[in-house]
Structures are given as structure tokens and as C-alpha cells.
C-alpha atoms as a PDB file:
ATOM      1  CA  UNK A   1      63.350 120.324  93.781  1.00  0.00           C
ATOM      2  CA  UNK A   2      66.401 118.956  94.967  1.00  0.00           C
ATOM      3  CA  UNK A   3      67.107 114.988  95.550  1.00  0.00           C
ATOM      4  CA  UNK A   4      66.961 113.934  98.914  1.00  0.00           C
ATOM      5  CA  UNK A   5      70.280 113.727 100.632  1.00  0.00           C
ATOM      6  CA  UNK A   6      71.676 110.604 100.784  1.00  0.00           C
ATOM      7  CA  UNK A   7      71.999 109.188 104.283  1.00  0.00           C
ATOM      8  CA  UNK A   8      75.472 107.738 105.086  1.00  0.00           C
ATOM      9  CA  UNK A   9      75.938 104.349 105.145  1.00  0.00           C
ATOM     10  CA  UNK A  10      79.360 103.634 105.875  1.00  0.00           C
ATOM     11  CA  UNK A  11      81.632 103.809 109.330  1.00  0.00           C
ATOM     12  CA  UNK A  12      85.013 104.927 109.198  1.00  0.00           C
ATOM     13  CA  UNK A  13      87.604 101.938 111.314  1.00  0.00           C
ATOM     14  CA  UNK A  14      90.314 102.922 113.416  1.00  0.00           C
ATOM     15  CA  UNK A  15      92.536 101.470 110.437  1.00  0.00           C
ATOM     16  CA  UNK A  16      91.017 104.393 108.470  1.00  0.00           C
ATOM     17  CA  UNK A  17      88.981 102.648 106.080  1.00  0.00           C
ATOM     18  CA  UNK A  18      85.579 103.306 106.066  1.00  0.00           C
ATOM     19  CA  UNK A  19      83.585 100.157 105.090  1.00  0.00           C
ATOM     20  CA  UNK A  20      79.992 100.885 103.641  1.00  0.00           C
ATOM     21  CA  UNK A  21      77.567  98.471 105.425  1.00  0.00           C
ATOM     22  CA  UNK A  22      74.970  98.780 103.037  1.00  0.00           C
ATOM     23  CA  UNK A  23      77.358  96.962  99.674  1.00  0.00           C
ATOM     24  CA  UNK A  24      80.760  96.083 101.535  1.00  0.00           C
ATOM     25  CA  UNK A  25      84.043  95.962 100.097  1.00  0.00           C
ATOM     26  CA  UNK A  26      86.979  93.230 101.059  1.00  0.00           C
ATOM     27  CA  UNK A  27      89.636  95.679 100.676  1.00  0.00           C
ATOM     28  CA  UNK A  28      87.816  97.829 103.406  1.00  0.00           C
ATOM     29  CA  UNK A  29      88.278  95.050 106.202  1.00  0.00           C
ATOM     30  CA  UNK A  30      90.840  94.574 108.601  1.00  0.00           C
ATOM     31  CA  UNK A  31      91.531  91.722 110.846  1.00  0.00           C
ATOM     32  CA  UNK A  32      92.299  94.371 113.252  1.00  0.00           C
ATOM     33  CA  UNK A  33      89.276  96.473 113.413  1.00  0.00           C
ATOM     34  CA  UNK A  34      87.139  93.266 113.455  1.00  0.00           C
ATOM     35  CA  UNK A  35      89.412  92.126 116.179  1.00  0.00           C
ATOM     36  CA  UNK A  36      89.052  95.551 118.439  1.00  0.00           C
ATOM     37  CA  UNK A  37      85.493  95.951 117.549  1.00  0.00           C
ATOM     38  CA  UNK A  38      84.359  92.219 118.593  1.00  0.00           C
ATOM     39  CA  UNK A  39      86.525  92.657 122.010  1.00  0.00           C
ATOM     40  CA  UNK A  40      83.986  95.550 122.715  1.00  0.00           C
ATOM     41  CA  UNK A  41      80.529  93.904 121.699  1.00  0.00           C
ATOM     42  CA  UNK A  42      78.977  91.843 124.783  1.00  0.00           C
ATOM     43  CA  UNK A  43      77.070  89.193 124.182  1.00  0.00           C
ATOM     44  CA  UNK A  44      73.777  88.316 126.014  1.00  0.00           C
ATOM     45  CA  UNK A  45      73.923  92.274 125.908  1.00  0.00           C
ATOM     46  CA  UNK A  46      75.971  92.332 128.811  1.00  0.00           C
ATOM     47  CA  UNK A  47      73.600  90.796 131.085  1.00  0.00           C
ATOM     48  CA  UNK A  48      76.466  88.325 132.427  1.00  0.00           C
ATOM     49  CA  UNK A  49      78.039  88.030 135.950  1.00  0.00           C
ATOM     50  CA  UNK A  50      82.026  88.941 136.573  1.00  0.00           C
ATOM     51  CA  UNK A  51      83.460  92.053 135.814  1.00  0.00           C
ATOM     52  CA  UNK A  52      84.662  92.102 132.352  1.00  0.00           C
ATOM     53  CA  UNK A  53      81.832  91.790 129.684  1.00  0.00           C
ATOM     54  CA  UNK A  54      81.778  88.334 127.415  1.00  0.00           C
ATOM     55  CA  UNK A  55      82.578  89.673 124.406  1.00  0.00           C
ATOM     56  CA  UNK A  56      81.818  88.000 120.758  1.00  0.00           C
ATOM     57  CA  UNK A  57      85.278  88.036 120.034  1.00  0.00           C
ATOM     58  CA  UNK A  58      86.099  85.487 123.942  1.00  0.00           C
ATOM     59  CA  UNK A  59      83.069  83.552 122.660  1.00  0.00           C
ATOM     60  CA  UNK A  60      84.348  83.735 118.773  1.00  0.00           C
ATOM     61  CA  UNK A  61      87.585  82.170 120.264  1.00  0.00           C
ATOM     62  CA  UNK A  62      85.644  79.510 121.814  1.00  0.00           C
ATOM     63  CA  UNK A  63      83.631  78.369 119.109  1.00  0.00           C
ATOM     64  CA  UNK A  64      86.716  77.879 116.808  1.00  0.00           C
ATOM     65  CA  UNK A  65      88.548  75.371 120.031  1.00  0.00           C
ATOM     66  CA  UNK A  66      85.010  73.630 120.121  1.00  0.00           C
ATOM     67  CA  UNK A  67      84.877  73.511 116.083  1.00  0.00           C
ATOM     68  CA  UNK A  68      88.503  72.456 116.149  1.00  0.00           C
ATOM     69  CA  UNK A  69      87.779  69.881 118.789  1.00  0.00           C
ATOM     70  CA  UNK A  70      84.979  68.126 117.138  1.00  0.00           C
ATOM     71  CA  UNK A  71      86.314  68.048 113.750  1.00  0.00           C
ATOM     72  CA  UNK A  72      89.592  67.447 113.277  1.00  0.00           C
ATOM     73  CA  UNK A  73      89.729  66.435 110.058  1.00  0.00           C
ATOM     74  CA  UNK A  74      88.717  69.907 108.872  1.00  0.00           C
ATOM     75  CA  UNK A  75      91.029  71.834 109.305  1.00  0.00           C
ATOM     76  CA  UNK A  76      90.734  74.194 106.700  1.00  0.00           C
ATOM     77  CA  UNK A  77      87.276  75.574 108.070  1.00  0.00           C
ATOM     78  CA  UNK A  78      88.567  76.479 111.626  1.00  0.00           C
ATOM     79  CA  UNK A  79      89.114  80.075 110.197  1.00  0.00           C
ATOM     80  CA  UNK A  80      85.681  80.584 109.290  1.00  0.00           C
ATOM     81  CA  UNK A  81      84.499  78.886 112.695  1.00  0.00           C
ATOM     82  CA  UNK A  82      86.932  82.072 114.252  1.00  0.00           C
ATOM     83  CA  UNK A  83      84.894  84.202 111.703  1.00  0.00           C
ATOM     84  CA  UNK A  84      81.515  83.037 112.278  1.00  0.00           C
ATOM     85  CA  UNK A  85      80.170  86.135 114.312  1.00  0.00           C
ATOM     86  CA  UNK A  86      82.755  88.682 112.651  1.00  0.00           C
ATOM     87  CA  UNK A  87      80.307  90.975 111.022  1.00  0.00           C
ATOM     88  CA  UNK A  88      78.990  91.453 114.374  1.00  0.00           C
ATOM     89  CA  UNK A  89      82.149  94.259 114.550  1.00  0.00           C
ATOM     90  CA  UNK A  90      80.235  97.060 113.034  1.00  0.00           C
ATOM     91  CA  UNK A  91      76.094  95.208 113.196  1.00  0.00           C
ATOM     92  CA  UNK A  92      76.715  94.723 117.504  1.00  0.00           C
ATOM     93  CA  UNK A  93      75.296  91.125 118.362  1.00  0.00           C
ATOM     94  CA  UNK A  94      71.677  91.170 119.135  1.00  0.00           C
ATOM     95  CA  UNK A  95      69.897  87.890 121.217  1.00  0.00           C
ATOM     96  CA  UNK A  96      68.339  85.660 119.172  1.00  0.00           C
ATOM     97  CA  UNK A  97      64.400  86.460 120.157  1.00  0.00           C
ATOM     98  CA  UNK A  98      65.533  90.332 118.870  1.00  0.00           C
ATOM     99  CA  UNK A  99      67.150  89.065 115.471  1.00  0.00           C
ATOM    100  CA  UNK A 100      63.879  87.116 114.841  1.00  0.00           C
ATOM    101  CA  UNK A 101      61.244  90.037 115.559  1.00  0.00           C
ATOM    102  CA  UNK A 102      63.696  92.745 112.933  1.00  0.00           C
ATOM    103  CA  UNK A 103      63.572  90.022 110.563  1.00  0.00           C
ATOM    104  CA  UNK A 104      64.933  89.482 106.352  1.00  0.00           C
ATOM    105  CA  UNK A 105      66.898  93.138 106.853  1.00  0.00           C
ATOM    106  CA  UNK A 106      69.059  91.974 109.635  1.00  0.00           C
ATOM    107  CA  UNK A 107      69.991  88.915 107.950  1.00  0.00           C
ATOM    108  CA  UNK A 108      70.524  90.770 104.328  1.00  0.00           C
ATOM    109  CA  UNK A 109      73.170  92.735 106.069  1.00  0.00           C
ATOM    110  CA  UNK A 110      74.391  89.978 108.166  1.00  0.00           C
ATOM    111  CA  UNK A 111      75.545  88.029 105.146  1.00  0.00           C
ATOM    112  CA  UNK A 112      76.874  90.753 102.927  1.00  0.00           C
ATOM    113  CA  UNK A 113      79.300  91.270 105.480  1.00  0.00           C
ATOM    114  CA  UNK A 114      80.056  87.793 105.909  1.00  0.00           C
ATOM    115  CA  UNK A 115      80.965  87.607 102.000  1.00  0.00           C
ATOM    116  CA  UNK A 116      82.477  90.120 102.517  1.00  0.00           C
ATOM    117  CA  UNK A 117      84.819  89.106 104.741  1.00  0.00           C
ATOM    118  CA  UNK A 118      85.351  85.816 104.090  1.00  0.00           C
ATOM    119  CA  UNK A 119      86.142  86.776  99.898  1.00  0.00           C
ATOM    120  CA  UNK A 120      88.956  89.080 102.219  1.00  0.00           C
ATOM    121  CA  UNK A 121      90.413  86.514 104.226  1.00  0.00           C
ATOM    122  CA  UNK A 122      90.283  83.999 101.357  1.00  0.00           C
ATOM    123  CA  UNK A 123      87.498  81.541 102.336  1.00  0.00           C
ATOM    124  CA  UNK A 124      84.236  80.889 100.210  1.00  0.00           C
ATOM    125  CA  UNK A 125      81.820  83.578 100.244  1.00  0.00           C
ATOM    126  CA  UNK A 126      79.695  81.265 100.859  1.00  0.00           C
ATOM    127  CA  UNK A 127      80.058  78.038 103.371  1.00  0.00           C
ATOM    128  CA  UNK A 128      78.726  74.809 102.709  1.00  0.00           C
ATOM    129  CA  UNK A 129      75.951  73.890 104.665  1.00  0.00           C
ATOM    130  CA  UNK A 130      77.458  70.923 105.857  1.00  0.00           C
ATOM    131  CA  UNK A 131      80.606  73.191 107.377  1.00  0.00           C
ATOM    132  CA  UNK A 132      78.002  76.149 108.280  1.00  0.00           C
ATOM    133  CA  UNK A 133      76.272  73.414 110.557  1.00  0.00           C
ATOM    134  CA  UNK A 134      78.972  72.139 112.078  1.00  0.00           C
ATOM    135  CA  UNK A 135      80.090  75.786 112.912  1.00  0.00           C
ATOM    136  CA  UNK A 136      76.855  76.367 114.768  1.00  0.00           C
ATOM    137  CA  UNK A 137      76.723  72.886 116.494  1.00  0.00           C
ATOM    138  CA  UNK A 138      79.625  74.520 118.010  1.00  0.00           C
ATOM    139  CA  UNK A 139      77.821  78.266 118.611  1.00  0.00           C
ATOM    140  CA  UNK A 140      75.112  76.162 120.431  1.00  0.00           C
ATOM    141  CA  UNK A 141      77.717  74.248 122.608  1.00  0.00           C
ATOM    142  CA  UNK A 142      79.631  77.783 123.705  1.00  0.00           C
ATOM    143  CA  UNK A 143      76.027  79.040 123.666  1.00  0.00           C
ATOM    144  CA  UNK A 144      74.723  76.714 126.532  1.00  0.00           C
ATOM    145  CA  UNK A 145      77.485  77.051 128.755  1.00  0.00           C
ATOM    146  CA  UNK A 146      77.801  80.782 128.797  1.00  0.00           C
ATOM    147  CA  UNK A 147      74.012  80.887 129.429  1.00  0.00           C
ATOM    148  CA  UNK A 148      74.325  78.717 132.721  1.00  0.00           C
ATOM    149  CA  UNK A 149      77.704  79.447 133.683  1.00  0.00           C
ATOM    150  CA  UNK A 150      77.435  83.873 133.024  1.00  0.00           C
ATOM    151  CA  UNK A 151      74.509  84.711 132.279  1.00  0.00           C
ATOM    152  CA  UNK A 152      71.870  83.457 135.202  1.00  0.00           C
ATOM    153  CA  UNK A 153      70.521  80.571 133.214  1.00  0.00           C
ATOM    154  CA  UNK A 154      69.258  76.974 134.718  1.00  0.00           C
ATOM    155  CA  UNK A 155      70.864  74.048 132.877  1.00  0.00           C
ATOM    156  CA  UNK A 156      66.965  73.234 131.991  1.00  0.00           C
ATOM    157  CA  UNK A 157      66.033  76.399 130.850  1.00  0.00           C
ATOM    158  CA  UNK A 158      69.024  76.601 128.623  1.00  0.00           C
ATOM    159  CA  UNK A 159      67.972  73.078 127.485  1.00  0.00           C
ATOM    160  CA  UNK A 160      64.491  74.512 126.371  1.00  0.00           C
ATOM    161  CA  UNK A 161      65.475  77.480 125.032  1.00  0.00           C
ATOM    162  CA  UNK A 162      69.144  76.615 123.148  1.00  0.00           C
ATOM    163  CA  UNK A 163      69.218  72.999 122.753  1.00  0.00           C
ATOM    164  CA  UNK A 164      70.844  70.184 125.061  1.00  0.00           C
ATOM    165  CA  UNK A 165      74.228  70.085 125.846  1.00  0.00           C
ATOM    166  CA  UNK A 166      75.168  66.910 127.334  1.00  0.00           C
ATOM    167  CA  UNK A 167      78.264  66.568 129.582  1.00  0.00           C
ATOM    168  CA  UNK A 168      80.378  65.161 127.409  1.00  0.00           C
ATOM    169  CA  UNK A 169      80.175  67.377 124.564  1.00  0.00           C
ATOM    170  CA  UNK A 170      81.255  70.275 126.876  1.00  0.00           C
ATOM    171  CA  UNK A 171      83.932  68.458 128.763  1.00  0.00           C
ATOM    172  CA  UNK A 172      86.498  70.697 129.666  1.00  0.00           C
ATOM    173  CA  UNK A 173      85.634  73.748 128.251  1.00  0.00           C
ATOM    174  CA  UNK A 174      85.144  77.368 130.805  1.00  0.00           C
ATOM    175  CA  UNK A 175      83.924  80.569 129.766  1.00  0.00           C
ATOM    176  CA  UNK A 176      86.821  83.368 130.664  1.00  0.00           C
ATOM    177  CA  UNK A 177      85.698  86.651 131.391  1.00  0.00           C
ATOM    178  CA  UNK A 178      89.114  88.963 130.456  1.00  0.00           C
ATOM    179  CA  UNK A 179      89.841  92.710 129.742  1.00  0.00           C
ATOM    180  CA  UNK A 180      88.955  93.612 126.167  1.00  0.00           C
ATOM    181  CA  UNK A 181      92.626  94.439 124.727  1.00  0.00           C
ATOM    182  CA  UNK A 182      94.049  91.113 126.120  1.00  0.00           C
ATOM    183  CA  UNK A 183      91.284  89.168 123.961  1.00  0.00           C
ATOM    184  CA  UNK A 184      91.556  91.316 120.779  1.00  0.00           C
ATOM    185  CA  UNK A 185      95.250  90.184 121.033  1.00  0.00           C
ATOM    186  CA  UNK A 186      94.251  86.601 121.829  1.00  0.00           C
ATOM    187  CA  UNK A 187      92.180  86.523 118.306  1.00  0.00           C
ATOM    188  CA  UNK A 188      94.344  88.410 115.935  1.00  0.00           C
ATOM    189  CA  UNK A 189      96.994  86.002 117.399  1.00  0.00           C
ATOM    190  CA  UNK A 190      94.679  82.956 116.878  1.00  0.00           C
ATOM    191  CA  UNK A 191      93.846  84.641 113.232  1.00  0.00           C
ATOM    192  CA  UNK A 192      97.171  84.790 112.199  1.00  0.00           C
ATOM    193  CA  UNK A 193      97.979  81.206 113.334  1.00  0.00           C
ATOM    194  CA  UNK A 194      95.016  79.924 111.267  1.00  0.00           C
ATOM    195  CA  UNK A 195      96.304  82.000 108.294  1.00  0.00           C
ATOM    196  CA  UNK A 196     100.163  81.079 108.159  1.00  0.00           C
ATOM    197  CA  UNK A 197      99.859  78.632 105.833  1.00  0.00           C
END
């Protein structure tokens, strides 16, 4: 008898690593692939109105301005604010009722990845709760508005099902619905400003 074959694992990136989801490496990721890949994935499954899908890496740029925004005193955190979603580049985004019913597995990979690429980018493998809340304060925020404003949503069922958002902590922020390439540019550019010392 022979062993069973293997089954592959990994996904080759247009940089030309290929990055094993199961037990990732750092020196496999690329700000780049994460950048083109999160430019492609839609969130809300692309179930939104306009006619450019709102991709995770639009609503990944949005979360760090929010972040930034509301704590301004932490400035070394905004990077993993732009990170937050970033293993979504290779996992796709899934809404959160679909996350809940695949359960443990989907979060085991979820944070491998996310050590992953945070130990590459030089933040804590790890966040601090403290940060990691403050981070999705900010998710929820972008969250609300992108339900009512793109993707058919009443402000009170978005209340009920994603939290309240009162006015002010949404004041002048818009959701921007914009070709893919033009936002993978936006967040590598965004990336590199967070990371030039």
C-alpha cells in the first residue's frame, strides 16, 4: 500500500512565491500580492449597488482613516488597522452569519495568516486586545455605512444586525466604489507611507 497523496495546500502569488495556507511562512508574503488580491475580493459578496465591486482592500483603506481618526495617539497600530482583513487575499472574505456556521477551522486559518503577516511586516504576531478592539470599533463603523449606503440595508436593520452607528462617529466618511488596480495602488501607497519610518 502506498500513502495517500498529499493534497496541496499552498497557492502560488503573482510575485512567485507560493505561500502554504495550511503553516504560512513571512518570507512567502508580499505587500503586493495581498494588495492585488484584496482589490479583487468583494465584500458583502458583491451584493452592493454601483458598478465597481467594494473590495476588502477600499474597505481595508477605510478602516485604517477611521482607526487613525479615533486614535491619534496610536500611531504605531494604524498599520495593523490597514492589515486587519489582509489574510482575506488568499481565504476570500465570507459574511459574518457564514464565518459563524464553518466555525474553529476558519478562524485557525484566519489567524495563522495574520501571524503570519504581521511577524512579515514587523508588527506583533499577536495584537493586544485593547488595539484589536479598537481596530474593530472601526470595522463596525466602515461596516454600518457600507451596509446602508451599498449594500441595500435600512439604517435600523444595520443597527440590529451590526451595532449602532451614531452620526457623529461617521461624520464625514463615504464609501467609494473604484476600479480594482486604482485601489491596489491606493493601499500599497498607503502601506508604504505607514512603513517609512
Amino acid at each position: 500500500m502506498t500513502a495517500a497523496k498529499a493534497q496541496r495546500a499552498w497557492q502560488r502569488m503573482l510575485s512567485g512565491r507560493r505561500l502554504d495556507l495550511l503553516d504560512p511562512s513571512p518570507l512567502d508574503i508580499e505587500i503586493e500580492d495581498i494588495a492585488h488580491g484584496l482589490s479583487f475580493v468583494a465584500r458583502w459578496n458583491g451584493q452592493t449597488r454601483g458598478d465597481h465591486a467594494y473590495s476588502v482592500a477600499e474597505h481595508s483603506l477605510l478602516v485604517e482613516q477611521i482607526f487613525t481618526r479615533d486614535n491619534p495617539d496610536l500611531p504605531q497600530w494604524r498599520l495593523a488597522a490597514l492589515l486587519h482583513d489582509a489574510p482575506e487575499y488568499v481565504i476570500g472574505d465570507m459574511i459574518s452569519p457564514v464565518k459563524a456556521a464553518v466555525g474553529a477551522g476558519y478562524a485557525t486559518l484566519d489567524a495563522r495568516l495574520t501571524a503570519a503577516i504581521h511577524t512579515r511586516f514587523g508588527l506583533p504576531a499577536q495584537i493586544p486586545a485593547a488595539i484589536k478592539r479598537k481596530i474593530k470599533a472601526a470595522d463596525k463603523i466602515s461596516a454600518w455605512l457600507e451596509a446602508v449606503e451599498i449594500a441595500g440595508f435600512t439604517p435600523p436593520e444595520a443597527d440590529k444586525l451590526i451595532g449602532r452607528c451614531p452620526a457623529g462617529l461617521r461624520a464625514g466618511l463615504a464609501i467609494t466604489l473604484r476600479p480594482a488596480p486604482a485601489v491596489r495602488a491606493d493601499f500599497i501607497a498607503r502601506f508604504r507611507q505607514l512603513t517609512s519610518g
